[in-house]
Protein backbone atom coordinates (compact mmCIF):
# COMPACT_ATOMS: atom_id res chain seq x y z
CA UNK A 1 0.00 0.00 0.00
CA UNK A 2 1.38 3.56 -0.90
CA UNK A 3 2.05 6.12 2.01
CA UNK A 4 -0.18 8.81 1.41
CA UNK A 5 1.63 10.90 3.04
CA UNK A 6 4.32 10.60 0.79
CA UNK A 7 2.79 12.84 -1.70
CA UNK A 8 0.69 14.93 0.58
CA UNK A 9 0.35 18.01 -0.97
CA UNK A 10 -0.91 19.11 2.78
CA UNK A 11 2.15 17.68 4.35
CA UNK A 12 4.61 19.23 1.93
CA UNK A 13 3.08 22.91 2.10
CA UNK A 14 3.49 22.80 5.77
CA UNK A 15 6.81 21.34 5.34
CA UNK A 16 7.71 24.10 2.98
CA UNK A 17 5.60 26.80 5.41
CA UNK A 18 7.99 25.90 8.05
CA UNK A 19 11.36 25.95 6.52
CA UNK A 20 10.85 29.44 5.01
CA UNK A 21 9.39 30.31 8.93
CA UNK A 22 12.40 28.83 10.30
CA UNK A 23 14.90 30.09 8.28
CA UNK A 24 13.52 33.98 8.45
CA UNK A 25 13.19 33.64 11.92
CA UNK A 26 16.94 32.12 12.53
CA UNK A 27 18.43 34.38 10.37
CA UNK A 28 16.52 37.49 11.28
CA UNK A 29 17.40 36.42 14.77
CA UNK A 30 21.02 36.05 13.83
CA UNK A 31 21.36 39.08 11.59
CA UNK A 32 19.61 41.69 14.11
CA UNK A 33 21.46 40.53 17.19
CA UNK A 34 25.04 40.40 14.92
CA UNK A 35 24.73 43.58 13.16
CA UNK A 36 23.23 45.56 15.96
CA UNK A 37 26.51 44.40 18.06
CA UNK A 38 28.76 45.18 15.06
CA UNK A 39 27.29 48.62 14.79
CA UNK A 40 27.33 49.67 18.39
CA UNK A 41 31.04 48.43 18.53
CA UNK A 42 31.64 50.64 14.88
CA UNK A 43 29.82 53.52 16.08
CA UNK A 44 31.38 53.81 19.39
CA UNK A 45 35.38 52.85 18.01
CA UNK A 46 36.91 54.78 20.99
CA UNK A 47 34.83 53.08 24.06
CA UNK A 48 35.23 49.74 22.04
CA UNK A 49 38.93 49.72 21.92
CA UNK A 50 39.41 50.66 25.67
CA UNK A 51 37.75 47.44 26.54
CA UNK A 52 39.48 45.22 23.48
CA UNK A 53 40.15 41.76 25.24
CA UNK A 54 42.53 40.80 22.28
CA UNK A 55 45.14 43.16 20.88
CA UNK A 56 44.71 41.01 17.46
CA UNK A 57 42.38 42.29 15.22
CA UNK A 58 39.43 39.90 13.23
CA UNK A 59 40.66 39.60 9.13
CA UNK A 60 38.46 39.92 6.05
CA UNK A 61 38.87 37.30 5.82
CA UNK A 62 37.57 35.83 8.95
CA UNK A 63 34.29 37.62 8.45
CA UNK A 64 33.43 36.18 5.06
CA UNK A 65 34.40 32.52 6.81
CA UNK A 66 31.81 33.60 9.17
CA UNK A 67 29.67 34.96 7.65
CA UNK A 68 29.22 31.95 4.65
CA UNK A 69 29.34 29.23 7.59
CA UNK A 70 26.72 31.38 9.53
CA UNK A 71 24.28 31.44 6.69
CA UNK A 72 24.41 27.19 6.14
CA UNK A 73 23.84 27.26 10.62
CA UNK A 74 20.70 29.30 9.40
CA UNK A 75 19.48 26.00 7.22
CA UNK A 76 20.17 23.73 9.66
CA UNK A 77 17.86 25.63 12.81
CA UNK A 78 15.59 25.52 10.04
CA UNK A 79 15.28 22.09 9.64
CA UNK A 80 15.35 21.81 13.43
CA UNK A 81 11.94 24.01 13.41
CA UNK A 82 10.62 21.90 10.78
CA UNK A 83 11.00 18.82 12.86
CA UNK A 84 9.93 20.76 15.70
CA UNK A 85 6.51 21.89 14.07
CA UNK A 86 5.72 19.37 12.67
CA UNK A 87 5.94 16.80 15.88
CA UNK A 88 3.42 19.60 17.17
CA UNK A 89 1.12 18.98 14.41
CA UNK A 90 1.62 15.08 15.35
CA UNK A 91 0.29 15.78 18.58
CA UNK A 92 4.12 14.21 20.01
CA UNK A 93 5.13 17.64 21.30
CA UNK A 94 3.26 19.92 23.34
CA UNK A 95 3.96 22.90 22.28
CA UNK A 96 1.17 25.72 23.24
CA UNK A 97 0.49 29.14 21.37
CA UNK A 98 -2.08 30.66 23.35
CA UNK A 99 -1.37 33.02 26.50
CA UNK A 100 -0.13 31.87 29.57
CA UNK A 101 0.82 33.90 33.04
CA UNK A 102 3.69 35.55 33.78
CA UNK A 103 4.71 33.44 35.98
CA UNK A 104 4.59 29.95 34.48
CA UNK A 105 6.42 31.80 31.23
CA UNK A 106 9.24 33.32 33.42
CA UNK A 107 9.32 29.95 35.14
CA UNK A 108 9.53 28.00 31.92
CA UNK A 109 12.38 30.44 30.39
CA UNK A 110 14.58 30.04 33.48
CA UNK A 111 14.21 26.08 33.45
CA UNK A 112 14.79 26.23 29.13
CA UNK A 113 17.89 28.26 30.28
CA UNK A 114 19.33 26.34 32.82
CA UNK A 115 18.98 23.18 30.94
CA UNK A 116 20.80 24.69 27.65
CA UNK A 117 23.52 25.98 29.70
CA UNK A 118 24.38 22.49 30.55
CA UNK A 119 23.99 20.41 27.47
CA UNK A 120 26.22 23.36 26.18
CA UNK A 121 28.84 22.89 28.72
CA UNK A 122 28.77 18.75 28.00
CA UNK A 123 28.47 19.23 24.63
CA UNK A 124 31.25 21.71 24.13
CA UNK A 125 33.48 20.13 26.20
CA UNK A 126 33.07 16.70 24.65
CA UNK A 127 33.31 18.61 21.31
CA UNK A 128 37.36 19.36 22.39
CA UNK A 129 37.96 15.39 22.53
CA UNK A 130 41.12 14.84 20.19
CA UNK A 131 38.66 12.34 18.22
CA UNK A 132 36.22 14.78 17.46
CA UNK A 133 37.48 18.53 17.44
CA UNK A 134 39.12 18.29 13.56
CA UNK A 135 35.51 17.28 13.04
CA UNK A 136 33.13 18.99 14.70
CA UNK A 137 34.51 22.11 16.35
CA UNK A 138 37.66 23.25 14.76
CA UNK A 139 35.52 25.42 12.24
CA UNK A 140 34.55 27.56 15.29
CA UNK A 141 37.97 28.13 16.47
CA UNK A 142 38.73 29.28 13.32
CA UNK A 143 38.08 32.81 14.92
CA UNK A 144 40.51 32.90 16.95
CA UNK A 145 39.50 36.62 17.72
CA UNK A 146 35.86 36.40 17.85
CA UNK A 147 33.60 39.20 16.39
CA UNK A 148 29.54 39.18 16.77
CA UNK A 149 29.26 36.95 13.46
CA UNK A 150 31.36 34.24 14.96
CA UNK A 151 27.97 32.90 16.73
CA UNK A 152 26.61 30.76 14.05
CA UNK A 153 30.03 30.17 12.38
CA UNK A 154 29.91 26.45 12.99
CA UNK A 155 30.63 23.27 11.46
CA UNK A 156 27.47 21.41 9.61
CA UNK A 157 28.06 18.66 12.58
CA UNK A 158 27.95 21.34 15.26
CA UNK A 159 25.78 23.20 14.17
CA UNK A 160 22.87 20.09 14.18
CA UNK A 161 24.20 19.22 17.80
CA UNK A 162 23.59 22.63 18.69
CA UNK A 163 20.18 23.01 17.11
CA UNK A 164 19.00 19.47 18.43
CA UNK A 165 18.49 21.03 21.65
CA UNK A 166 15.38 22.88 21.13
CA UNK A 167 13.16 19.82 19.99
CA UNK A 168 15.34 17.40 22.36
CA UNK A 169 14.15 19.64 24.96
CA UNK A 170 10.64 19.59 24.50
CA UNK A 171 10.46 15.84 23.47
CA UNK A 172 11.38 14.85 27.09
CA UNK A 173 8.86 17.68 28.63
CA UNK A 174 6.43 16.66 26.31
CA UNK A 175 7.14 12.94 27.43
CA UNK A 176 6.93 14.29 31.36
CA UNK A 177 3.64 15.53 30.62
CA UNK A 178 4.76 19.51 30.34
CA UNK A 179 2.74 21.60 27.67
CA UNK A 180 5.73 24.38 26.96
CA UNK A 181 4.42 27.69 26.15
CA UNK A 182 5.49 29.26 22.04
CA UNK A 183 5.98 32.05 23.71
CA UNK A 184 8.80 30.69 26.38
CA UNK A 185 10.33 29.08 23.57
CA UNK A 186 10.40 32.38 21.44
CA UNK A 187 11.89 34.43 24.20
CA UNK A 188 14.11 31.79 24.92
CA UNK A 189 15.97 31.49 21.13
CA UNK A 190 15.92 35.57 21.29
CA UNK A 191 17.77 35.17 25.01
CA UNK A 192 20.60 32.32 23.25
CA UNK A 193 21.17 34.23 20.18
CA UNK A 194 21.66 37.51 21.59
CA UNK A 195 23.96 36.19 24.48
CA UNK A 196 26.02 34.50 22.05
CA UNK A 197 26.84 37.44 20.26
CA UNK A 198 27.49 39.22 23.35
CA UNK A 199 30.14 36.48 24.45
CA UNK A 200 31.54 36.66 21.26
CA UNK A 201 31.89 40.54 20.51
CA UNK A 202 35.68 40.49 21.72
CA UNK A 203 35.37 44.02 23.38
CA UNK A 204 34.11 43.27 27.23
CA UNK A 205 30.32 44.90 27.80
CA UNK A 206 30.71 43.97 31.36
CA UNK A 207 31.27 46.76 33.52
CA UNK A 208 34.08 46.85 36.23
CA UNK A 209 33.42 44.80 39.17
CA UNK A 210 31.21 42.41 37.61
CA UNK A 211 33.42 39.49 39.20
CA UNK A 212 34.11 40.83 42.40
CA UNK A 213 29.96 40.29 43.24
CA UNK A 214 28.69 37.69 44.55
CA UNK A 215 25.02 39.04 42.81
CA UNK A 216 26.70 38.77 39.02
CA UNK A 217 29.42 36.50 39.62
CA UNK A 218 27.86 34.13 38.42
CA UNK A 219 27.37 35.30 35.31
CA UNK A 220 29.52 34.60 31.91
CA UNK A 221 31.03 37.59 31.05
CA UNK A 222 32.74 38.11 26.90
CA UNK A 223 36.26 37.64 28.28
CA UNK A 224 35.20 34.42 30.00
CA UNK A 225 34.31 32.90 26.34
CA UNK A 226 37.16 34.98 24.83
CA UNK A 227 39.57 33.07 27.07
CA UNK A 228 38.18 30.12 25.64
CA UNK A 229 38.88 31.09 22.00
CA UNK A 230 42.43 32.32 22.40
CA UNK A 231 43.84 29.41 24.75
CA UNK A 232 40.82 26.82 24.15
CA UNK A 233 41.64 24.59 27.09
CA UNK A 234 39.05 26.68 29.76
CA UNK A 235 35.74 28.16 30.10
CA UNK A 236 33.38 25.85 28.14
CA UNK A 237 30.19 27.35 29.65
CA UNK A 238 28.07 29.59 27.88
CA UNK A 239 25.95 31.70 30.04
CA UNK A 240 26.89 30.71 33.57
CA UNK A 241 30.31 29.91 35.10
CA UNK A 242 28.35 27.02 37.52
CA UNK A 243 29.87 24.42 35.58
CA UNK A 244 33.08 25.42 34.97
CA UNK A 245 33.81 26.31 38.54
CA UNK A 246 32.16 22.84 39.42
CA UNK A 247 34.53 20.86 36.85
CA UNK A 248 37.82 23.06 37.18
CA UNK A 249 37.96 24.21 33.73
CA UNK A 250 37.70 27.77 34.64
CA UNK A 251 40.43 30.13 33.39
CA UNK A 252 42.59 30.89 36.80
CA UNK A 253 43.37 33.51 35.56
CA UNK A 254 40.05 35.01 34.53
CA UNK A 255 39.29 37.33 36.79
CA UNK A 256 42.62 39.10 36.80
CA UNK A 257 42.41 39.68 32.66
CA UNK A 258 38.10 40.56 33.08
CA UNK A 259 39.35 43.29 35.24
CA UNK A 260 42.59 44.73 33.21
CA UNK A 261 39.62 45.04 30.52
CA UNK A 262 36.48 45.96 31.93
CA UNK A 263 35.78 49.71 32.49
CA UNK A 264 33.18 51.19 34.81
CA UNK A 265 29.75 52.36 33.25
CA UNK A 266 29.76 56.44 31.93
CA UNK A 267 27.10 57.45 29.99
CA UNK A 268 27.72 60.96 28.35
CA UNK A 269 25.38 62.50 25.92
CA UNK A 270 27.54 61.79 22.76
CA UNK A 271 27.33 58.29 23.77
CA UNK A 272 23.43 58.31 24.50
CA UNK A 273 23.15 60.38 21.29
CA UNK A 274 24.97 57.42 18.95
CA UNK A 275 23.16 54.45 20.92
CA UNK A 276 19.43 56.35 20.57
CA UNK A 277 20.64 56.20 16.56
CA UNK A 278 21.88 52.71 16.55
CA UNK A 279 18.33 51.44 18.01
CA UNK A 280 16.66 52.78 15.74
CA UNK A 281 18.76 51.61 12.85
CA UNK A 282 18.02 48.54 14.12
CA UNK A 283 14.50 48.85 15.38
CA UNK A 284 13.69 49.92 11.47
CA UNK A 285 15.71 46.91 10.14
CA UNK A 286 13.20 44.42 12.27
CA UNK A 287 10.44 46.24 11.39
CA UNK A 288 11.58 45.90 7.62
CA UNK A 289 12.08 42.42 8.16
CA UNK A 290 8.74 41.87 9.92
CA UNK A 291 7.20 43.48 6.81
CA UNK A 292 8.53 41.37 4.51
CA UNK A 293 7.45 38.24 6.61
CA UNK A 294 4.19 39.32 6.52
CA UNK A 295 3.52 39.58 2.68
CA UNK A 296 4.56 36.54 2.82
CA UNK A 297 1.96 35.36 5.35
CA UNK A 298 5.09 34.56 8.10
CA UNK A 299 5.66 35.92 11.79
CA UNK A 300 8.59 36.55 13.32
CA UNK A 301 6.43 35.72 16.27
């Protein structure tokens, strides 16, 4: 007997609804967060190269690498939100779009984040075995000096590991009974993206101090990941330090280079001036974007 699904026509427009959802979304996603972080650090040259963490400068080079590798990591989330999607429509996910409280969103963001920060640290660190780094993560360190487009610059092997976690993740809530809110999930991907580009803008946004309190501590800072680029045997979390503090592989001598960087916070009105432009550069970029997704009948949302 033939599978009708096979030749669904039903099947295959959702399929193709989907990918071109996913891949405007991941690369909307990718290209707002980068470009806004590569603007603010043009715009404001001066306060960006007081807080340099690396006195080697990113090549030509190095940004069409990065930016070429970052476009195929956009196909690949794609197919991830295809999969994801359509397990949905299959009733094997639980994956809800209508409102839910405050609360139970917050809630579900901080558990989403929690998780991802350790299949990242696991994941990395397993990714620096001698057996698989040629493979799977030597594309990455590539950029040795990081710049805001090195966040999707991946390998095609890493970059399916690291877009597996999204449907992995709600598979086993969905299996534990847990009905995950869209909207957790959307704020979520906004949260990783933009957090990667901030750990991998090689200028430290962190002011001075950040370390030395017990309240932020505990927080990933650019130099922490920076470290990990230019000496790659340290700092394999992503946007805690829990687990690199637990399994020794901090940096010991992070601190001491965070604070030879980090500067404290001045705003002056030059600087509130340029940043108030840069916003809106990029507040009218995602509302171009947006457009566009709309004629086409899409949502960023």
């Amino acid at each position: 007997m033939t599978n009708p699904t096979a030749t669904d026509p039903t099947l295959l427009a959702r399929i193709g609804d989907h990918m071109m959802w996913g891949i405007y979304l991941d690369f909307s996603r990718y290209i707002i967060a980068a470009g806004l972080m590569f603007a603010i650090l043009l715009v404001f040259k001066s306060w960006a190269n007081s807080r340099r963490i690396q006195e080697r400068r990113a090549k030509a080079t190095d940004y069409r690498r990065e930016l070429l590798s970052s476009l195929r990591t956009v196909f690949f989330f794609a197919v991830t939100t295809i999969s994801t999607m359509l397990l949905r429509d299959a009733g094997v996910i639980k994956l809800e779009l209508h409102e839910f409280s405050t609360w139970i969103l917050v809630a579900q963001i901080g558990v989403m984040v929690l998780v991802h920060d350790a299949y990242f640290y696991w994941l990395h660190r397993t990714m620096h075995h001698p057996k698989l780094f040629r493979t799977l993560h030597l594309h990455h360190h590539k950029s040795r000096t990081p710049t805001p487009f090195t966040a999707y610059s991946f390998s095609v092997g890493e970059a399916v590991l690291e877009a597996a976690f999204v449907p992995l993740f709600l598979l086993m809530t969905s299996l534990a009974g847990i009905a995950y809110a869209g909207m957790a999930v959307l704020f979520f991907i906004w949260i990783q993206i933009v957090r990667n580009v901030m750990q991998h803008a090689g200028v430290e946004l962190h002011p001075a101090g950040w370390v030395d309190s017990k309240w932020t501590d505990w927080i990933s800072t650019t130099t922490h990941h920076d470290l990990h680029h230019s000496e790659g045997r340290y700092n394999y979390g992503f946007y805690f330090t829990f687990w690199d503090r637990w399994m020794g592989t901090e940096h010991p001598e992070y601190k001491q280079r965070f604070r030879e960087v980090a500067k404290p916070v001045v705003v002056s009105r030059g600087l509130a001036e340029k940043l108030s432009i840069s916003v809106m550069a990029v507040l009218a970029t995602s509302a171009t974007l947006h457009s566009g997704l709309q004629t086409m009948g899409l949502s960023l949302i």
